[in-house]
N, C-alpha and C. Protein backbone atom coordinates (compact mmCIF):
# COMPACT_ATOMS: atom_id res chain seq x y z
N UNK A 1 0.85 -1.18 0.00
CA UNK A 1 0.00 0.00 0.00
C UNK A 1 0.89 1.24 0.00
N UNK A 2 0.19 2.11 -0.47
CA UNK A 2 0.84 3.33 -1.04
C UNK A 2 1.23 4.26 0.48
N UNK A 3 2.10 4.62 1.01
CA UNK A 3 2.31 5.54 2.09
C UNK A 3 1.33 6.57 1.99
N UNK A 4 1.31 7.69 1.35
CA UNK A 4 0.09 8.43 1.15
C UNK A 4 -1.39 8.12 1.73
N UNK A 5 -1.57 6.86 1.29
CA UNK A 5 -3.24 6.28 1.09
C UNK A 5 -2.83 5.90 2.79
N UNK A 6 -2.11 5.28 2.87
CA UNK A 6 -1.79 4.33 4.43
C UNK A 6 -2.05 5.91 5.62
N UNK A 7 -1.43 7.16 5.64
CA UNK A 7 -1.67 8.09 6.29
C UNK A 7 -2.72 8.28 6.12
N UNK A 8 -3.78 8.47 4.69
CA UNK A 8 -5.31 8.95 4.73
C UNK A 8 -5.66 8.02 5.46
N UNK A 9 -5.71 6.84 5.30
CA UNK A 9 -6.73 5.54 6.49
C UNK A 9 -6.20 5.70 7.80
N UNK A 10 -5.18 6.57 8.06
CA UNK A 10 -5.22 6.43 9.43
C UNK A 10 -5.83 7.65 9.85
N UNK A 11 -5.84 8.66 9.57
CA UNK A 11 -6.66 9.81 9.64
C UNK A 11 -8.01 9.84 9.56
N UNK A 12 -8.42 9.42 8.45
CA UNK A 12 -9.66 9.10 8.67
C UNK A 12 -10.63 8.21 10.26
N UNK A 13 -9.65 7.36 9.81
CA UNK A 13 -9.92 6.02 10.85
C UNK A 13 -10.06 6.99 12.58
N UNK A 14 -9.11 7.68 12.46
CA UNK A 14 -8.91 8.30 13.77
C UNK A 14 -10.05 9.98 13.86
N UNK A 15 -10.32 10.15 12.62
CA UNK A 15 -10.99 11.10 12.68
C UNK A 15 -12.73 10.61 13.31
N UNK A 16 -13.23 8.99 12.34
CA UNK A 16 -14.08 8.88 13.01
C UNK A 16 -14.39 8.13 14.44
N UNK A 17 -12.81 7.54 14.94
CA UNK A 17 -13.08 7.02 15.98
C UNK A 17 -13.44 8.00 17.39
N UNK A 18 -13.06 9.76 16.77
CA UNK A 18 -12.99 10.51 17.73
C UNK A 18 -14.62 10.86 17.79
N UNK A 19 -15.16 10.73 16.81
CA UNK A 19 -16.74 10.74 16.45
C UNK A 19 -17.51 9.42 17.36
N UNK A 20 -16.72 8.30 17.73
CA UNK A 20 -17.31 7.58 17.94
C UNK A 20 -18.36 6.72 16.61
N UNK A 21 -17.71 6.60 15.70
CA UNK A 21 -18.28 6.08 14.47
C UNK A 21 -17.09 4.64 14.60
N UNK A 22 -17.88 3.85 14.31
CA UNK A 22 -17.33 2.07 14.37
C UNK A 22 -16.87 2.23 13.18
N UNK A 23 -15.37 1.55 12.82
CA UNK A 23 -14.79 2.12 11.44
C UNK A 23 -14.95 0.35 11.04
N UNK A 24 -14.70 -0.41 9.91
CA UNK A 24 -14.24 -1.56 9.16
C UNK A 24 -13.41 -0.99 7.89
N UNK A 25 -12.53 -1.06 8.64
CA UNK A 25 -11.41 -0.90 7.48
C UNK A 25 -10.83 -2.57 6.33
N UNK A 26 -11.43 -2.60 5.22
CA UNK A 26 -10.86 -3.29 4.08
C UNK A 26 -9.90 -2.96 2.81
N UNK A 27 -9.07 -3.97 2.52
CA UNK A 27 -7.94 -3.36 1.62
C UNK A 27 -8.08 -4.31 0.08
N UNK A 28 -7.83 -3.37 -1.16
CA UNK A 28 -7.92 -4.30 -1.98
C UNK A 28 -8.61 -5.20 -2.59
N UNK A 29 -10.10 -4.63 -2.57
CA UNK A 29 -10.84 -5.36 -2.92
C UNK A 29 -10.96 -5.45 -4.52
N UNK A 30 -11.28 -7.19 -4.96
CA UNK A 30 -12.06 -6.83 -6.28
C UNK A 30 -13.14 -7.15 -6.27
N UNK A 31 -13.67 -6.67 -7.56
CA UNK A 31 -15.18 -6.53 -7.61
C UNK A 31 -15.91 -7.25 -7.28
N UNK A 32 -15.75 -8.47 -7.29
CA UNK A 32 -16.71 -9.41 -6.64
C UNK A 32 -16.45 -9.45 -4.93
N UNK A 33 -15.21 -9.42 -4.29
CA UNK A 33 -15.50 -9.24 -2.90
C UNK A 33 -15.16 -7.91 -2.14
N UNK A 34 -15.55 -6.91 -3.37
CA UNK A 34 -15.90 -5.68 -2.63
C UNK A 34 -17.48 -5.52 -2.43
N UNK A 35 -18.50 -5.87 -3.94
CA UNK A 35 -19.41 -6.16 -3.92
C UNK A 35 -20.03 -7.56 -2.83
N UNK A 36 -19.51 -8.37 -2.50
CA UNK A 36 -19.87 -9.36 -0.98
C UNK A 36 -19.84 -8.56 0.02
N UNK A 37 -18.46 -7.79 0.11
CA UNK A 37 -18.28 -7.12 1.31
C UNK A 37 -19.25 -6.22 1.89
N UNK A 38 -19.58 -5.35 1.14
CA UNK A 38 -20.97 -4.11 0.68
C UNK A 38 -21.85 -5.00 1.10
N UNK A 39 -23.00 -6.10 0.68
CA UNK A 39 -23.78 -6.50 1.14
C UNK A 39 -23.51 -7.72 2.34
N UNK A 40 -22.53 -7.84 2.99
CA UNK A 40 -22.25 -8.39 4.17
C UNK A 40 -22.54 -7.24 5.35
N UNK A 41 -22.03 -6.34 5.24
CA UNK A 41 -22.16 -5.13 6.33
C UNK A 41 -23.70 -4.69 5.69
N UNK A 42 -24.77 -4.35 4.68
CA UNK A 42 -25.60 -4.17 4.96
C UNK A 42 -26.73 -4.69 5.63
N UNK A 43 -26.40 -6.34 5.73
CA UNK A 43 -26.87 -7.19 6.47
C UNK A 43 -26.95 -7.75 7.86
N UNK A 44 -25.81 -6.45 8.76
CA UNK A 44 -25.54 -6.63 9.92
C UNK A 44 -26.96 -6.17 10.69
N UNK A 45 -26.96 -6.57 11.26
CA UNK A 45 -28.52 -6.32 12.14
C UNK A 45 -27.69 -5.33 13.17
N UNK A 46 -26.53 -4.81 13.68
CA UNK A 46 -26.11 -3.98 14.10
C UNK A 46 -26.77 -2.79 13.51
N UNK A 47 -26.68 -2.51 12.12
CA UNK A 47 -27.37 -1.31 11.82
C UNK A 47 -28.76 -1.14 12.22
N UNK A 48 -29.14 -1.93 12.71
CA UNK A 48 -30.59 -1.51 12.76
C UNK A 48 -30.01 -0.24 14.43
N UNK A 49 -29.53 -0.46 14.93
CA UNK A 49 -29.54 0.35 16.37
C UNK A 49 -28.65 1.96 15.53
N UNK A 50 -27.78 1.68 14.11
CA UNK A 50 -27.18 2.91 13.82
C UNK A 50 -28.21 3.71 13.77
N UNK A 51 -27.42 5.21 13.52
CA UNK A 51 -27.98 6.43 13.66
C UNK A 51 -28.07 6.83 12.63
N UNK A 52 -26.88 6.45 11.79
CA UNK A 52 -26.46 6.41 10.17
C UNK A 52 -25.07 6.00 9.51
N UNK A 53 -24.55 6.20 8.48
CA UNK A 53 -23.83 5.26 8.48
C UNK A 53 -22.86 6.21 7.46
N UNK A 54 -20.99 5.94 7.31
CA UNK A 54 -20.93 6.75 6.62
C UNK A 54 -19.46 5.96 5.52
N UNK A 55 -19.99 6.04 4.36
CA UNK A 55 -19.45 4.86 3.80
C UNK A 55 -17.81 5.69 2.67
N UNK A 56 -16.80 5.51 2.97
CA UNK A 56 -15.53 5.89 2.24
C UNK A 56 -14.89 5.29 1.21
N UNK A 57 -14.32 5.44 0.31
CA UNK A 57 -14.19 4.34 -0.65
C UNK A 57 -12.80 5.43 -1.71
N UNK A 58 -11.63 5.03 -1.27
CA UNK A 58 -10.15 5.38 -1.75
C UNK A 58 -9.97 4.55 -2.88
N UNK A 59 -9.68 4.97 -3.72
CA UNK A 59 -9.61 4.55 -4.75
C UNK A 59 -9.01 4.98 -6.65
N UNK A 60 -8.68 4.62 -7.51
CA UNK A 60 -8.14 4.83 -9.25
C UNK A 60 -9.82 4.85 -9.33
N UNK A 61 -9.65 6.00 -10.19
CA UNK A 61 -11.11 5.85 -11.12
C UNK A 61 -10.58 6.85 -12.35
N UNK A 62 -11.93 7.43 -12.86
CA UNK A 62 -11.79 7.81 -13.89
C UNK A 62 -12.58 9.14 -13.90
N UNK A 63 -12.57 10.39 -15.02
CA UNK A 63 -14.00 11.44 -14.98
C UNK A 63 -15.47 11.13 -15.25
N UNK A 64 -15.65 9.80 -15.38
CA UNK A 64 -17.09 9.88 -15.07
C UNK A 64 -17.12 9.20 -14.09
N UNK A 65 -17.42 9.02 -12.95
CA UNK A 65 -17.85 8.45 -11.86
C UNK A 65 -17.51 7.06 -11.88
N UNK A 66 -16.45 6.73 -12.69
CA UNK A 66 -15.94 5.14 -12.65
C UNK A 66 -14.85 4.94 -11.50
N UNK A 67 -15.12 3.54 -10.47
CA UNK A 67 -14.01 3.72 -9.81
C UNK A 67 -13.34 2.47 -10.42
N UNK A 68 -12.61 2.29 -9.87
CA UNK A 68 -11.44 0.77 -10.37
C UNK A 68 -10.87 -0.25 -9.19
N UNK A 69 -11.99 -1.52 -9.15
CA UNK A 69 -11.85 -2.43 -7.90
C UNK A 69 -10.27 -2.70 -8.27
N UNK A 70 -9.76 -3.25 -7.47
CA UNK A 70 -8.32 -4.17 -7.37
C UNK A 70 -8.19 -4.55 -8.55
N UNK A 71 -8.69 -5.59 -8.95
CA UNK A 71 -8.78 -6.39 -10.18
C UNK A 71 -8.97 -5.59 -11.12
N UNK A 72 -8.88 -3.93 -11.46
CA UNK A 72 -9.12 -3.31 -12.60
C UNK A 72 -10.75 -3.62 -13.51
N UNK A 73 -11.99 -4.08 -12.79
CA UNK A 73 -13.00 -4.01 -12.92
C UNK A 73 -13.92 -3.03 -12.31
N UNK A 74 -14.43 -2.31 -13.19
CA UNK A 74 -14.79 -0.88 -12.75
C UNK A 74 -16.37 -1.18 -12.04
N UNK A 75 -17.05 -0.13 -11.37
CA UNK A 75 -18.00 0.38 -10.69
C UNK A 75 -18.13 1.53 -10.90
N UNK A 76 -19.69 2.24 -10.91
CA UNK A 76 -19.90 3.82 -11.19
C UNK A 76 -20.39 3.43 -9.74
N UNK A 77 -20.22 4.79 -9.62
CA UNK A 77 -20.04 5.54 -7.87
C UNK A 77 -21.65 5.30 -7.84
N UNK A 78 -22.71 5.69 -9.01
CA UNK A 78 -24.49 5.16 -8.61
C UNK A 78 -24.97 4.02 -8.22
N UNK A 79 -23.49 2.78 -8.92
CA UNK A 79 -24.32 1.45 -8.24
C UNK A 79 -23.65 1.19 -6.98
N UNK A 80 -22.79 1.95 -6.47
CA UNK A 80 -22.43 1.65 -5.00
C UNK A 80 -23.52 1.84 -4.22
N UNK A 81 -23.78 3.42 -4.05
CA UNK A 81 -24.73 3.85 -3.90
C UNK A 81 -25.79 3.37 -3.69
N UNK A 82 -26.31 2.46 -5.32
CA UNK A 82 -27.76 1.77 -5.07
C UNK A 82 -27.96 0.31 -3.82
N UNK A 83 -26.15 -0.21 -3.85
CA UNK A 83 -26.25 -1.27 -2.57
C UNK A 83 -26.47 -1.00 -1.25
N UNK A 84 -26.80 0.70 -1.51
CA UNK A 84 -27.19 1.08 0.45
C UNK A 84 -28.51 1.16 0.29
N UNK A 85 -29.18 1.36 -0.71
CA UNK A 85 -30.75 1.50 -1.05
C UNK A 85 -31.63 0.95 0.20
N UNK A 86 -32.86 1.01 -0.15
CA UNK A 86 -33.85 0.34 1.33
C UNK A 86 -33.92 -0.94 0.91
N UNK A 87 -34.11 -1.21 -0.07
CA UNK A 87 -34.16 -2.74 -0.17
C UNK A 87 -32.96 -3.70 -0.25
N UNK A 88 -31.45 -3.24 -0.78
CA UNK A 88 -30.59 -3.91 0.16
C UNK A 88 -29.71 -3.49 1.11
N UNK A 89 -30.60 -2.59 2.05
CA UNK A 89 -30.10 -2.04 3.04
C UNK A 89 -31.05 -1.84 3.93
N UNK A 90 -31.55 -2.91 4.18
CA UNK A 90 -33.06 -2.29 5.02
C UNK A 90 -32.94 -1.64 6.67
N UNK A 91 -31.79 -2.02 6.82
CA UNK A 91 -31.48 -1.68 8.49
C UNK A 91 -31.21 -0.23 8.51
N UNK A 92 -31.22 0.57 7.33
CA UNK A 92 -30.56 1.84 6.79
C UNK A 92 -31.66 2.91 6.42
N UNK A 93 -32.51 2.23 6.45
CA UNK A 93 -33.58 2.43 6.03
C UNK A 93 -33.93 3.98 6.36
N UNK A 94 -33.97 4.93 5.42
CA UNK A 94 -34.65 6.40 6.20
C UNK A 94 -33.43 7.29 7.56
N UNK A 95 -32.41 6.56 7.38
CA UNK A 95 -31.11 6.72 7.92
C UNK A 95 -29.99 7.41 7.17
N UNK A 96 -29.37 8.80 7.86
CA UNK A 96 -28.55 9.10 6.57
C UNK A 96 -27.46 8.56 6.66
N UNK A 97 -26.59 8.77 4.66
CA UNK A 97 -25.79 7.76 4.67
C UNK A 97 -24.74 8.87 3.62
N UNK A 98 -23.52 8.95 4.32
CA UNK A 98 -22.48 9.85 3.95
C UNK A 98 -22.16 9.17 2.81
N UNK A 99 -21.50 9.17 1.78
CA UNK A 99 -20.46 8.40 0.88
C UNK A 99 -19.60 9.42 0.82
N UNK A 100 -17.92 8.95 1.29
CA UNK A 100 -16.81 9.92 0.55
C UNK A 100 -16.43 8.96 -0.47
N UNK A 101 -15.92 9.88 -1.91
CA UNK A 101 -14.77 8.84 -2.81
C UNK A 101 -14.21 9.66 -2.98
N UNK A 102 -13.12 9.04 -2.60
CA UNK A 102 -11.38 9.93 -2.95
C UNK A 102 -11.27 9.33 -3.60
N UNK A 103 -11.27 9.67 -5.45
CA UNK A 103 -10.81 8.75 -6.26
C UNK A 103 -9.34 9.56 -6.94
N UNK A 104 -8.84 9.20 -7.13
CA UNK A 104 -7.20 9.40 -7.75
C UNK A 104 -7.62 9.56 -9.24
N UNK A 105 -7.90 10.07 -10.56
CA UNK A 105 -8.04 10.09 -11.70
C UNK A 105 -6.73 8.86 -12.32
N UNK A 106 -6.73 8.29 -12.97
CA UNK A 106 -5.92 7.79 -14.08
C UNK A 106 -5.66 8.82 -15.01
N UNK A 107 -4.67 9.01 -15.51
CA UNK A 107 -3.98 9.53 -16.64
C UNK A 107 -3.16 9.02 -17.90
N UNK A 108 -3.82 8.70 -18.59
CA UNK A 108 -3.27 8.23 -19.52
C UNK A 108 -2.47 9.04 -21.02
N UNK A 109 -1.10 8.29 -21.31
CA UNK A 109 -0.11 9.32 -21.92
C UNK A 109 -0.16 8.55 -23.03
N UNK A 110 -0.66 8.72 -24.16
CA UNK A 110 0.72 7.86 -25.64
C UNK A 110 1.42 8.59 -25.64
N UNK A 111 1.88 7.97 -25.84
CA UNK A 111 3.74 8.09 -26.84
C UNK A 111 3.84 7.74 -28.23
């Protein structure tokens, strides 16, 4: 992991532990077990007692709202989004729900 990114997660991490916000920090996901991961935590019956929930996501993407799992299989920032929805997020339900994305742009050069 990138030094840079490794200082943002600890900042963060420490920013919301001072909030008293329960952090789950994951590294490296690809798309298929970032997408498990996402609907594993919406399924925690813990949320039903949250207040709300506030979801971060560091990451390569692109200018339209593309991010880039591990595996270089992309996600638009709307269908993240739609996995907090009420129906697969029902514990979330009418609960607000932050999303940060720090996405890094790609740049691409020919030569």
């Amino acid at each position: 992991m990138y030094f840079k990114l490794q200082k943002d997660v600890e900042n963060m991490e420490k920013l919301f532990e001072s909030l008293t916000i329960k952090t789950n920090i994951l590294y490296d996901l690809g798309y298929v077990d970032f997408v498990k991961a996402t609907k594993k935590f919406c399924e925690d019956d813990e949320l039903a007692d949250a207040s709300m929930s506030v979801f971060v996501l560091m990451a390569h993407g692109d200018d339209d709202s593309v991010i880039y799992t591990a595996n270089g299989v992309t996600i638009k920032t709307d269908e993240i989004i739609d996995l907090f929805d009420e129906t697969n997020c029902p514990n979330l339900k009418g609960k607000p729900k932050w999303f940060i994305f720090q996405v890094e742009r790609i740049v691409y050069c020919l030569i």
